[in-house]
Protein backbone atom coordinates (compact mmCIF):
# COMPACT_ATOMS: atom_id res chain seq x y z
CA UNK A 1 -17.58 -1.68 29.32
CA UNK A 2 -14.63 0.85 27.99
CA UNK A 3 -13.29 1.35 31.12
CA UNK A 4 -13.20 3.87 34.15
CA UNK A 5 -13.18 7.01 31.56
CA UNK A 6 -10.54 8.54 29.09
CA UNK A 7 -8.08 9.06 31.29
CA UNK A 8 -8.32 5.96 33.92
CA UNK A 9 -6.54 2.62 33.21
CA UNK A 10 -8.64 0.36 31.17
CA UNK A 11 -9.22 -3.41 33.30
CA UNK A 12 -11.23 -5.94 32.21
CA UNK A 13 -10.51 -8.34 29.62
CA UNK A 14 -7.12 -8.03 29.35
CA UNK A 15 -6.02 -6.74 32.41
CA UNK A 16 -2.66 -4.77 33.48
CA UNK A 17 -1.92 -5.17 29.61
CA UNK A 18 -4.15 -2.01 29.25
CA UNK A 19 -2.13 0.10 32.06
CA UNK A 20 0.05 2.71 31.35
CA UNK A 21 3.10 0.93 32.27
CA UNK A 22 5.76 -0.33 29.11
CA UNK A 23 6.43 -3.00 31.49
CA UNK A 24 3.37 -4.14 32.22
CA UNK A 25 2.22 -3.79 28.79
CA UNK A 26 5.13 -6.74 27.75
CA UNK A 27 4.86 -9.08 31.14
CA UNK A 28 1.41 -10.37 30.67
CA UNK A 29 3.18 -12.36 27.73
CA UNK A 30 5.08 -15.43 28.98
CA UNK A 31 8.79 -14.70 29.12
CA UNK A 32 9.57 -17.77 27.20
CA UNK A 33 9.63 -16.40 23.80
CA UNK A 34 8.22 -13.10 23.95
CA UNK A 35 7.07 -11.17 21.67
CA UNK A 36 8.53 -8.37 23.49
CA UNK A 37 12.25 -7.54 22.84
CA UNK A 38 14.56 -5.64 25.83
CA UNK A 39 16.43 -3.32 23.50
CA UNK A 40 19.34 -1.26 24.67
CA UNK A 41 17.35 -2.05 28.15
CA UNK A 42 14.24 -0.78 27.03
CA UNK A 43 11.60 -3.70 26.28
CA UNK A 44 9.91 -2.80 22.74
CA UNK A 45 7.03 -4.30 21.26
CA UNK A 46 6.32 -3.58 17.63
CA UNK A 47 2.91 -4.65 18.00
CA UNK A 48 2.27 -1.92 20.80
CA UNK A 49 1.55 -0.19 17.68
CA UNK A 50 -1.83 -1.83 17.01
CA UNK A 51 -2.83 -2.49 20.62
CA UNK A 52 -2.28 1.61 21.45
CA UNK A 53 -4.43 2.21 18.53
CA UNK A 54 -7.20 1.15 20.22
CA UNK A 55 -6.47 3.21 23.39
CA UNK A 56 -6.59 6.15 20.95
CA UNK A 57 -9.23 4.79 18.81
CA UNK A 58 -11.26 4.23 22.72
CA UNK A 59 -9.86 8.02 23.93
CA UNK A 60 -12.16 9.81 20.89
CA UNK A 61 -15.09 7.13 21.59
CA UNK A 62 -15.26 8.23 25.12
CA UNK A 63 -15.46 12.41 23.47
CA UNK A 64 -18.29 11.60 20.89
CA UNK A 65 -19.90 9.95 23.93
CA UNK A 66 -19.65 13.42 25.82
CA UNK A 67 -20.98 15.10 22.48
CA UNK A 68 -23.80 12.91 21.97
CA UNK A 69 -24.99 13.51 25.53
CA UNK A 70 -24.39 17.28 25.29
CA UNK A 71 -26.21 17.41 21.95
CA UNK A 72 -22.95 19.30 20.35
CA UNK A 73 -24.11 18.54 16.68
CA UNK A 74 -20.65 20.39 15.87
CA UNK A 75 -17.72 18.45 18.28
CA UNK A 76 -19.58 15.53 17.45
CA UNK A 77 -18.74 15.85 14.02
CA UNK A 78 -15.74 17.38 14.29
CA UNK A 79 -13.97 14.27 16.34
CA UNK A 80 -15.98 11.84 14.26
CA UNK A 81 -14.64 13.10 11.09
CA UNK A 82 -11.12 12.49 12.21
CA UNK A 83 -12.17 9.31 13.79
CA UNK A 84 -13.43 7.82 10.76
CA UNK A 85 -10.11 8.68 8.65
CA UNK A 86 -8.41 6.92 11.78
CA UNK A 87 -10.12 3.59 11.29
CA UNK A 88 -10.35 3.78 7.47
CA UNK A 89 -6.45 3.70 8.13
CA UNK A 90 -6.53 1.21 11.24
CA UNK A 91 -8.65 -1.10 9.46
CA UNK A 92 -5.99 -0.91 6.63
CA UNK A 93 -3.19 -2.06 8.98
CA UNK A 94 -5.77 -4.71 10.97
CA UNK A 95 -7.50 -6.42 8.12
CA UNK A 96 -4.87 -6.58 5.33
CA UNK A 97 -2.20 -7.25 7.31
CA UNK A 98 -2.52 -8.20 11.41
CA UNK A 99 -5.73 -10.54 11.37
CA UNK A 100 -4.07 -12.33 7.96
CA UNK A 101 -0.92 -12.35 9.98
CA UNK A 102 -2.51 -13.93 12.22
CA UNK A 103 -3.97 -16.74 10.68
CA UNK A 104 -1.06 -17.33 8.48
CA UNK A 105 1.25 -17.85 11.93
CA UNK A 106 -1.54 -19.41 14.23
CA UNK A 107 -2.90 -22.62 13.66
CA UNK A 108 -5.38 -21.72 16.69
CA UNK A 109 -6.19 -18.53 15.94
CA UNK A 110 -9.53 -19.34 15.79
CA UNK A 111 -11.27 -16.33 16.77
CA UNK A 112 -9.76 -14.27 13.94
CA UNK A 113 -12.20 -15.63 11.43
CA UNK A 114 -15.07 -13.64 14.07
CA UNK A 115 -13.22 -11.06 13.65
CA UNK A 116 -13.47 -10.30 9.97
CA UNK A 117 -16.97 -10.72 10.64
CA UNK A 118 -17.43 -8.16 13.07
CA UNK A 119 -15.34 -5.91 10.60
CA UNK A 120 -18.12 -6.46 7.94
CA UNK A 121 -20.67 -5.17 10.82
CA UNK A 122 -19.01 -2.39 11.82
CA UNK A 123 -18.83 -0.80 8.48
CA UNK A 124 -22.56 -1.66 8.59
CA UNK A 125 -22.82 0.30 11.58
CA UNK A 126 -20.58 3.06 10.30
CA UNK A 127 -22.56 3.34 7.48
CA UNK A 128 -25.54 4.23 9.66
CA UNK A 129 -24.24 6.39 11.80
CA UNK A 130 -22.60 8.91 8.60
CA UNK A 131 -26.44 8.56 7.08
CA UNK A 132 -27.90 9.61 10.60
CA UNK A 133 -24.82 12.59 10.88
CA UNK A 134 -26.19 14.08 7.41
CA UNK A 135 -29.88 14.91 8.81
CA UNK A 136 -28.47 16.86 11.78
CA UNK A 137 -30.68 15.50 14.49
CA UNK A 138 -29.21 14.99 17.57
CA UNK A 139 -31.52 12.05 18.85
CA UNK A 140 -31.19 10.14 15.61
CA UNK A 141 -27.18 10.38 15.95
CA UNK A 142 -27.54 9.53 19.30
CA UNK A 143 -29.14 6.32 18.30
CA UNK A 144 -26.99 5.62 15.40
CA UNK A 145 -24.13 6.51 17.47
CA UNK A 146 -24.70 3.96 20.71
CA UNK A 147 -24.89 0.52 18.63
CA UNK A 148 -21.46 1.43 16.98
CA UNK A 149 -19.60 2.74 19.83
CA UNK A 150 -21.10 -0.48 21.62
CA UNK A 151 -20.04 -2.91 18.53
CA UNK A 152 -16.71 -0.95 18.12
CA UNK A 153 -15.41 -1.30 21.73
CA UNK A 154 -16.56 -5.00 21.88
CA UNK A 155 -14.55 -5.42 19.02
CA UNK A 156 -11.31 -4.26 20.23
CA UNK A 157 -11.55 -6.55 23.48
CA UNK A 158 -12.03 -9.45 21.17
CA UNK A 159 -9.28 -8.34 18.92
CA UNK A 160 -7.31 -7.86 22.48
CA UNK A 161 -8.06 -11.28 23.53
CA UNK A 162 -7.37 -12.97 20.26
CA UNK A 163 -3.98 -11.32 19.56
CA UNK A 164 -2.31 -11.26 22.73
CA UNK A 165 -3.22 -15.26 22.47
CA UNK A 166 -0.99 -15.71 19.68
CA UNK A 167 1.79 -13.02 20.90
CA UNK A 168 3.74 -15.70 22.90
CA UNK A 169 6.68 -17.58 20.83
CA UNK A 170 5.91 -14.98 18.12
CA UNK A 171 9.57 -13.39 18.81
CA UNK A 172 11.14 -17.19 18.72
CA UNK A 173 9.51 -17.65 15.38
CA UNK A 174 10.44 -14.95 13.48
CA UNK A 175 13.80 -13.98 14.62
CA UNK A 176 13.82 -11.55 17.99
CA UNK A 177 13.67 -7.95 17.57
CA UNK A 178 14.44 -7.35 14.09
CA UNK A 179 12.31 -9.95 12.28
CA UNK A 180 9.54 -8.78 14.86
CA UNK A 181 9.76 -5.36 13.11
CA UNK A 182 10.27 -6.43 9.73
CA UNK A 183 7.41 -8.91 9.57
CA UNK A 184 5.31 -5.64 11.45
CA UNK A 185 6.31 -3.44 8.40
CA UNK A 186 5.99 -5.92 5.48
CA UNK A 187 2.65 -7.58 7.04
CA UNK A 188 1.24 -4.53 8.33
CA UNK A 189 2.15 -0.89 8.05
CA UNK A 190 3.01 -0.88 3.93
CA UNK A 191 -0.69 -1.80 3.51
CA UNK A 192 -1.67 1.46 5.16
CA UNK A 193 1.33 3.80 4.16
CA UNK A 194 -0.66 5.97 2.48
CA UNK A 195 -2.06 7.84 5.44
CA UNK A 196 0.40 6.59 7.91
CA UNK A 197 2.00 10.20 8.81
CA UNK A 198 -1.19 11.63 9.58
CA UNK A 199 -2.35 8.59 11.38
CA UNK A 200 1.01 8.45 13.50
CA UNK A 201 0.39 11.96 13.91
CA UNK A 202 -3.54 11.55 15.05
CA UNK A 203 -2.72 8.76 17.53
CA UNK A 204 0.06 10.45 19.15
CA UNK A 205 -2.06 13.19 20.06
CA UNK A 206 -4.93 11.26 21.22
CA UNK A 207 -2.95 9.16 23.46
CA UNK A 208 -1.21 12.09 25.01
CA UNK A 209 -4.65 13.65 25.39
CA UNK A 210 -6.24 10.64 27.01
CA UNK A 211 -3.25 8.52 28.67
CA UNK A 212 0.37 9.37 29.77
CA UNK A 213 3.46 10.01 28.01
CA UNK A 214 4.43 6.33 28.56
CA UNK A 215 1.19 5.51 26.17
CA UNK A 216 3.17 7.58 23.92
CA UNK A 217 6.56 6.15 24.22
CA UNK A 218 5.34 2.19 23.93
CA UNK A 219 3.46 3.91 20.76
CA UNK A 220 6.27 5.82 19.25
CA UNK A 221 9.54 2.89 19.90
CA UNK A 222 7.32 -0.10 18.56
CA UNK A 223 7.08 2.28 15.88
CA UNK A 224 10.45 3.16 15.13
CA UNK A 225 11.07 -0.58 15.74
CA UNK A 226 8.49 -1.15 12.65
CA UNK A 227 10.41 1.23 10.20
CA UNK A 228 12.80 1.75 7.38
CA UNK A 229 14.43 4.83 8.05
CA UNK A 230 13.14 6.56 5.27
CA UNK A 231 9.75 6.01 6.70
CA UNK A 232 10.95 7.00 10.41
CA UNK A 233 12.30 10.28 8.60
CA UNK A 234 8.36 10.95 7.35
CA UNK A 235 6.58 9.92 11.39
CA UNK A 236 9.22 10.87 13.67
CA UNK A 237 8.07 14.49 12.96
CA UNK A 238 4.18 13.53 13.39
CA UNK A 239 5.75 12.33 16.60
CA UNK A 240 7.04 15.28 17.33
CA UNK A 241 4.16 17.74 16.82
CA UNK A 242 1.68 15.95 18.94
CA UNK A 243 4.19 16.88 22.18
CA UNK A 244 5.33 19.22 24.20
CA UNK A 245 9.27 20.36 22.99
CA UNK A 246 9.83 19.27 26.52
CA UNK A 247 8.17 15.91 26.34
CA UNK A 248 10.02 14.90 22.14
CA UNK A 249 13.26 16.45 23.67
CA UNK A 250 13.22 13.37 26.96
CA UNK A 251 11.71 10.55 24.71
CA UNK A 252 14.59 11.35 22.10
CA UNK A 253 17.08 11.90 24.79
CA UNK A 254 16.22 8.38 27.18
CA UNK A 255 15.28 6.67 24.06
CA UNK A 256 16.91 7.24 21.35
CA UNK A 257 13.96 7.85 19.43
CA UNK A 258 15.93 10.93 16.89
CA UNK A 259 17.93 7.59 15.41
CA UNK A 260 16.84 5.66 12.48
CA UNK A 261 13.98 3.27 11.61
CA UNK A 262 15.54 0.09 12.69
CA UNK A 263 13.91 -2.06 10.14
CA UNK A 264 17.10 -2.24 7.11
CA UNK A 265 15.26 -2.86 3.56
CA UNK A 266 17.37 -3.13 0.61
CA UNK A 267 16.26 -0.89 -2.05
CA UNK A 268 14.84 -1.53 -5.34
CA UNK A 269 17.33 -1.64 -8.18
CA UNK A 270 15.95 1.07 -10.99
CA UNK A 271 17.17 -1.32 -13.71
CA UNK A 272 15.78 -4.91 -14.82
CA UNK A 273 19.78 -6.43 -15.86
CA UNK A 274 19.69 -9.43 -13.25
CA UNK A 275 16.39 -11.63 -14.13
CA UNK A 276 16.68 -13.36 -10.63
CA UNK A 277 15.87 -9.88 -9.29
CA UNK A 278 13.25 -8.05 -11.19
CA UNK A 279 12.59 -4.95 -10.13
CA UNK A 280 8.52 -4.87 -9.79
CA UNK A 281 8.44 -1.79 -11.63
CA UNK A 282 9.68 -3.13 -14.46
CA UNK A 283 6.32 -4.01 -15.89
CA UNK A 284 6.07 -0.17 -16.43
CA UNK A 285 9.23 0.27 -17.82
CA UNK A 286 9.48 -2.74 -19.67
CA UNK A 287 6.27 -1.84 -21.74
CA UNK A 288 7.57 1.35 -22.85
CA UNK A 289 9.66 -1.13 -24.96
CA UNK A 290 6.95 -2.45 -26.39
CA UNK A 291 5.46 0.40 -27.27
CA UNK A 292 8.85 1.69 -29.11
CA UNK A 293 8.51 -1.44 -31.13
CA UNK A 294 5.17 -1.28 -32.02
CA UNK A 295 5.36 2.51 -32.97
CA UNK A 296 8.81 1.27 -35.26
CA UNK A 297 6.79 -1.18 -36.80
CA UNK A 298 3.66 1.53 -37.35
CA UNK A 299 6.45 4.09 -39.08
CA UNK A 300 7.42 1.61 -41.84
CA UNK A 301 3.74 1.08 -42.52
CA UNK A 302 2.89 4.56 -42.73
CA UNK A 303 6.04 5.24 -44.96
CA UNK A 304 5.52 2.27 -46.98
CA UNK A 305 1.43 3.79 -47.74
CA UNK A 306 0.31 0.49 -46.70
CA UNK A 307 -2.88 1.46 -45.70
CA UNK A 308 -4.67 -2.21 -44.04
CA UNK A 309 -0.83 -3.25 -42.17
CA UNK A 310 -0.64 0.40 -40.41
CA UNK A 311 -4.27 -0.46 -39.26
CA UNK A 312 -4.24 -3.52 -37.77
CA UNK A 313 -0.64 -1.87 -35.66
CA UNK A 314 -2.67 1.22 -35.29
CA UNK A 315 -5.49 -0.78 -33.37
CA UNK A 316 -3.05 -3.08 -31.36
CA UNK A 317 -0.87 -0.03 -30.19
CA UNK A 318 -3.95 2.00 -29.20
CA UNK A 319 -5.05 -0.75 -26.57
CA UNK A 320 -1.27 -1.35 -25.75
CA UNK A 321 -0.78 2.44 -24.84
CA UNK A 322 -4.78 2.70 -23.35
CA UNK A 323 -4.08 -0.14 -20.74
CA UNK A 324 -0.75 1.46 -19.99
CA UNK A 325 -1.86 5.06 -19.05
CA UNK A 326 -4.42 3.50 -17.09
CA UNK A 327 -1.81 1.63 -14.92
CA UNK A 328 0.09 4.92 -14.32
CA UNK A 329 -3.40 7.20 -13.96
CA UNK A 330 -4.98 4.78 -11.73
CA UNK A 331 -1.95 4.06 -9.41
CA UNK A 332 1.67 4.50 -10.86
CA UNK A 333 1.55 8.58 -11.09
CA UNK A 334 -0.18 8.71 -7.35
CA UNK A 335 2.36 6.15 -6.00
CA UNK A 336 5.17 8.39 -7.23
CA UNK A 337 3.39 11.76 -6.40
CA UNK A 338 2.68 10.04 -3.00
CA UNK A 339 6.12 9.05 -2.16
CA UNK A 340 8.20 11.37 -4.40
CA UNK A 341 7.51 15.14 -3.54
CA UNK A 342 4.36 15.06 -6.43
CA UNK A 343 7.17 14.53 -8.97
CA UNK A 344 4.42 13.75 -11.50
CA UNK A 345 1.78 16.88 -10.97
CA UNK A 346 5.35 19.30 -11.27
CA UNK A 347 6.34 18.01 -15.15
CA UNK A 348 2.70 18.34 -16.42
CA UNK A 349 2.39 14.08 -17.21
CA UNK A 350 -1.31 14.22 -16.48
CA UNK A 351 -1.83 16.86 -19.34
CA UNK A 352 0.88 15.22 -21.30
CA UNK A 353 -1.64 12.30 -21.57
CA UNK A 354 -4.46 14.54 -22.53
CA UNK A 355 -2.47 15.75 -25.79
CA UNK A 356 -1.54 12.39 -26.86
CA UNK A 357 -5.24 11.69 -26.80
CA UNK A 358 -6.11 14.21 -29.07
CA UNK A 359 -3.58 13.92 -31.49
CA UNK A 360 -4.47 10.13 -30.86
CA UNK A 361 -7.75 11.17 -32.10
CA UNK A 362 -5.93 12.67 -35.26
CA UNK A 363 -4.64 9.94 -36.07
CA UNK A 364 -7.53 7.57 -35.61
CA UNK A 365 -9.44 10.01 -38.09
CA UNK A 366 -6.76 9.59 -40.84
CA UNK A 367 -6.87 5.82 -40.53
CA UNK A 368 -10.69 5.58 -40.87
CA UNK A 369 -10.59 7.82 -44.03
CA UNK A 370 -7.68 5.37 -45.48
CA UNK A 371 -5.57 8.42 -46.89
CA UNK A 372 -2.11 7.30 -46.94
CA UNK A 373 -0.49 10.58 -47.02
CA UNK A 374 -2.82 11.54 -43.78
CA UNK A 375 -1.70 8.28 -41.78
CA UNK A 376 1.58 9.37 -42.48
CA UNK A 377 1.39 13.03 -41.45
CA UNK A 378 -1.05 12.32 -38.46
CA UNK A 379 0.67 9.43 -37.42
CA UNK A 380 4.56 11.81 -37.44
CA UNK A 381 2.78 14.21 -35.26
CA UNK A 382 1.98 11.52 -32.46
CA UNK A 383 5.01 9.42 -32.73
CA UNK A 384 6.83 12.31 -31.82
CA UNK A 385 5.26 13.37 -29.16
CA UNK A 386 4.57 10.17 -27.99
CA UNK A 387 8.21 9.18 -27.84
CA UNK A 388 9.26 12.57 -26.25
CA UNK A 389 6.67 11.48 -23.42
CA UNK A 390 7.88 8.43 -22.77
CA UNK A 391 11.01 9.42 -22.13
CA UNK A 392 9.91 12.16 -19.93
CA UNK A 393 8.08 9.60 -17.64
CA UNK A 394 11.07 7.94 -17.87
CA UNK A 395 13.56 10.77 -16.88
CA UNK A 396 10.61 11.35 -13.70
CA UNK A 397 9.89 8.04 -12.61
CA UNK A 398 13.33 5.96 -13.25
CA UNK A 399 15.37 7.88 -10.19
CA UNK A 400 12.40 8.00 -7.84
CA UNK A 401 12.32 4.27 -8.12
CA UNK A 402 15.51 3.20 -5.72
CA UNK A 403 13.23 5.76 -3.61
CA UNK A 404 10.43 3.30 -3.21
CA UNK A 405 12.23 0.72 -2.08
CA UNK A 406 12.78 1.37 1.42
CA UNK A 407 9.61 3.22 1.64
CA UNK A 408 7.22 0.38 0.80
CA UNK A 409 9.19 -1.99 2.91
CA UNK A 410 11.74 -3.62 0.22
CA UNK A 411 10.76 -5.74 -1.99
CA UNK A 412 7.81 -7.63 -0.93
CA UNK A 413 6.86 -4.37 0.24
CA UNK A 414 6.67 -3.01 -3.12
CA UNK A 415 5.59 -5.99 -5.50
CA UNK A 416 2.26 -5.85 -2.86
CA UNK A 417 1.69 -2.37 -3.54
CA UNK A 418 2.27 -2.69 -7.17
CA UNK A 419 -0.23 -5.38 -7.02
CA UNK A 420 -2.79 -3.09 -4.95
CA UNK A 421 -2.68 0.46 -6.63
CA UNK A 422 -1.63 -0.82 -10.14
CA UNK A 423 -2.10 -3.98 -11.13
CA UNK A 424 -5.72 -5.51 -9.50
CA UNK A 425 -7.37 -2.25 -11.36
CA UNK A 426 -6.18 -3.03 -15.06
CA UNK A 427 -7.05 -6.80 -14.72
CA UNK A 428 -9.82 -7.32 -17.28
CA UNK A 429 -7.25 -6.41 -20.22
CA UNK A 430 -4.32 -8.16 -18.74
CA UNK A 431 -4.00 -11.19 -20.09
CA UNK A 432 -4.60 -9.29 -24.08
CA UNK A 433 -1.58 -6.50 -22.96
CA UNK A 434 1.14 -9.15 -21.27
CA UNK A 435 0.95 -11.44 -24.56
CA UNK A 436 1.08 -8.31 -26.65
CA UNK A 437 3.84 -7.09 -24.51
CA UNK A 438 5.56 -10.04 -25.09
CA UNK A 439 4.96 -10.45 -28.71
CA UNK A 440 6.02 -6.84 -29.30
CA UNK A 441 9.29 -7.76 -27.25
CA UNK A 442 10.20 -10.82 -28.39
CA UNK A 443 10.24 -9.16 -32.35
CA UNK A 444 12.02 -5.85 -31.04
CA UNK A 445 14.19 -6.61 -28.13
CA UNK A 446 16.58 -9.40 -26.29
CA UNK A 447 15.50 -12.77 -24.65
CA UNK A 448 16.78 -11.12 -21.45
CA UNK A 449 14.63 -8.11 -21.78
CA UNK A 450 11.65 -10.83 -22.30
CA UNK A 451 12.82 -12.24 -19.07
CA UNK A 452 12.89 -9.16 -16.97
CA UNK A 453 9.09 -8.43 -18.27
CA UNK A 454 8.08 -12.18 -17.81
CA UNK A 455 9.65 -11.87 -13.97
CA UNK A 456 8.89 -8.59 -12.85
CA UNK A 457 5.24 -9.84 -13.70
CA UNK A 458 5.36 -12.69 -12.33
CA UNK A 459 6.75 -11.08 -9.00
CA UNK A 460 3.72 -8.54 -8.64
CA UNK A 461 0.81 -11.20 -9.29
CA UNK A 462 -0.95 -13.02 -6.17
CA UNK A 463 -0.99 -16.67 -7.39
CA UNK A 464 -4.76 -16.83 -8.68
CA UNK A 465 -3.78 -13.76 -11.33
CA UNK A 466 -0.98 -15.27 -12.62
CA UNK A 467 -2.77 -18.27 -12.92
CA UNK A 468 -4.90 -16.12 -15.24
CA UNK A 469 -2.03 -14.55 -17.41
CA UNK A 470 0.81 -17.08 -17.73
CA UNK A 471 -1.23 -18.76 -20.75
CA UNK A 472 -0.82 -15.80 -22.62
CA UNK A 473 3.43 -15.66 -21.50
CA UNK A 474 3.19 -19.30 -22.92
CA UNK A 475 1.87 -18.76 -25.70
CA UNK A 476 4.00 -16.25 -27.11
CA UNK A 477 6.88 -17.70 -25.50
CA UNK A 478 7.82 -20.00 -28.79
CA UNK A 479 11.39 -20.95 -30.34
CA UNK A 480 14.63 -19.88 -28.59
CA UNK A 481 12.48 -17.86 -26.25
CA UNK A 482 10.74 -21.05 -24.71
CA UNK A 483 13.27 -21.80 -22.81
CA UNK A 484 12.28 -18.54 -20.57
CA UNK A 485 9.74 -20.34 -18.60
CA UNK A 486 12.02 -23.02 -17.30
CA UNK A 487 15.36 -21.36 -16.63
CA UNK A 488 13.17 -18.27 -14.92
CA UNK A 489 10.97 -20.88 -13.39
CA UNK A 490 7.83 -19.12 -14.36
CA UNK A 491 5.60 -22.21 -13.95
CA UNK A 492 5.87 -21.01 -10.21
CA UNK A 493 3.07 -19.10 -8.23
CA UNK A 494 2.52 -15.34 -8.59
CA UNK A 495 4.45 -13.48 -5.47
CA UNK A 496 2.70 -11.38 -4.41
CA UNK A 497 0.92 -12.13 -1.59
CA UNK A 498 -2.29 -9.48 -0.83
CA UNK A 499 -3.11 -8.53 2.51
């Protein structure tokens, strides 16, 4: 069962670990290597953030419950729509980055495997209850609703049991307080940063609705603990709305809670100089090089009337630049938008790509007619715009990028969500646009310039997809330039490692 209701402390399973006190919550774990830290006297336990999830996640169960039995169509919906957002979001933080956690530090965690199971069923069950939600009838959400909330609450007593079995030493392992937090942040919260403020905000209210301001406080310093302070700056005001001014004003005054995130990330560099350190973003930036090369080597062709050379560029270059916008539709210009202010939607990129395409268009027409003086006049048009963009995206994205850094949790943080929202999408022409990349490179720019590209690459690939694309580095990498893969030590595994 739940528990004695939404506001009584929850027993069972795991015992006083479910009560409302901070200490209690840490002194069911063994006192030899903790996993919860005293700081400044107060005991702190990053991974409070997950486990008081579930009290909030538990809290809105416990209201559909009173809907369904009411037969309030609307509530019910009302508190399920914001319940589903929640575990889109908790399900972001659990099964990309606790449960993998888990098995990566835990030999024994054997039940986490079960776990990813009963994830796969609960979407199942999910599924069935939205279907049942968009007919209206009470009685048929009602019997949707019971086998979910049943599966759902099962599953955060085994999740319960399973993690607090591997919380022990945990502390020892990975360095007290502040590795606790960082590995929290990298491992867990930068896969769900997205919708983190209004899930911080969500779960602070639900807690304070359903538990006591303690709840809150365990919720809100394992938190902070988690944090860069750039991403404290975004929560601690989510934090803030879902209390009383009475209530923020004595958890920031006994606990310091109006300081910084205490997890330091070093920030991305925004330029690609120091090979050993590629920025991840440098694939981005890096290929605007390429395409400056190839567009060089298109303007001698046009000027020179060689109709077949400018063709075979023409068709190259249009892939190059279509795989490249599709990087920055499909991930780069939300990431920055996302984390920058909407830096892209304010100078007009989005419709900057739609002219390109149609003077594109121009130019493709010109090119299939074979009039030389047409190529040449179509193909002016675009290259000037076309350069003028790229150093628009340039001027947007370039200072935002020492911005990311801290945000997405350094940079692990960010060659992971490079990976995720850029490069996994663009995969089936990836291994044609690196080579070209570095073909177009290796005639236009410098061996280190190669390098950067080759790196940065390298450092936002899991393993398997570099597997898949350092063929095509090899191949191109010929004369003084194959040295590259030994002194960068590209034969090595991709790094970045998906949760």
């Amino acid at each position: 069962q739940a528990g004695k209701g939404p506001k009584g402390p929850r027993q069972g399973a795991m015992g006083n670990l479910c009560s409302s006190s901070v200490t209690e919550l840490v002194e069911t774990v063994p006192s030899h290597g903790t996993s919860a830290v005293p700081v400044d006297g107060v005991v702190v336990n990053p991974f409070a953030v997950m486990r008081l999830a579930h009290e909030a996640i538990r809290g809105v169960a416990a209201e559909l419950s009173a809907a369904s039995e009411a037969g309030d169509m609307q509530a019910f919906n009302s508190s399920w729509q914001e319940l589903s957002r929640a575990l889109k979001t908790y399900s972001a933080l659990d099964q990309r980055g606790m449960l993998p956690f888990l098995q990566e530090h835990f030999a024994d965690a054997s039940g986490v495997t079960a776990l990813f199971a009963q994830c796969m069923e609960d979407i199942r069950l999910q599924t069935q209850l939205v279907e049942a939600l968009s007919g209206e009838d009470p009685a048929v959400v009602t019997a949707a609703f019971i086998p979910w909330k049943k599966h759902q609450l099962q599953y955060l007593d085994d999740e319960e049991r399973t993690m607090m079995s591997c919380l022990p030493n945990l502390s020892g392992k990975l360095g007290g307080a502040e590795g606790l937090g960082r590995a929290f942040n990298v491992s867990m919260l930068n896969g769900a940063i997205e919708d983190m403020p209004w899930f911080v905000g969500w779960t602070v209210g639900i807690l304070r609705k359903h538990k006591t301001l303690e709840e809150v406080k365990s919720f809100a310093l394992g938190l902070q603990h988690s944090c860069t302070p750039t991403q404290w700056e975004i929560f601690l005001p989510k934090v803030k709305a879902g209390l009383s001014n009475e209530e923020f004003d004595k958890l920031v005054a006994d606990h310091d809670l109006g300081s910084a995130g205490k997890v330091g990330m070093a920030p991305i560099s925004n330029t690609a100089s120091d090979a050993s350190k590629p920025t991840p973003f440098g694939v981005m930036r890096i290929a605007h090089e390429s395409i400056r090369g190839a567009i060089t080597d298109l303007n001698s062709a046009s000027q020179a009337g060689s109709v077949q050379a400018f063709k075979a560029s023409w068709f190259e270059l249009r892939r190059g630049v279509g795989t490249h916008m599709a990087m920055e539709e499909r991930g780069m210009f939300e990431l920055l938008d996302d984390f920058c202010g909407g830096v892209v939607e304010k100078a007009g990129l989005r419709a900057q790509h739609e002219e390109d395409v149609v003077l594109e268009q121009t130019v493709n027409t010109a090119t299939e007619l074979g009039n030389s003086g047409a190529i040449k006049a179509a193909f002016s048009s675009w290259r000037e715009n076309h350069l003028a963009h790229l150093q628009a995206e340039e001027d947007v994205m370039m200072p935002c990028i020492p911005k990311l850094g801290p945000l997405l949790g350094g940079f692990e943080g960010a060659c992971r969500t490079f990976n995720r929202r850029i490069l996994t999408g663009a995969m089936e022409d990836m291994p044609w646009f690196v080579g070209w990349n570095v073909r177009m490179l290796k005639k236009h720019k410098s061996v280190e310039t190669v390098t950067n590209f080759c790196c940065a690459l390298q450092s936002v690939c899991t393993p398997q997809q570099w597997e898949l694309l350092l063929p095509e580095v090899k191949a191109e990498l010929t004369g003084d330039f194959s040295k590259i893969v030994a002194e960068a030590r590209l034969d090595g595994p991709g790094k970045a490692v998906r949760l």
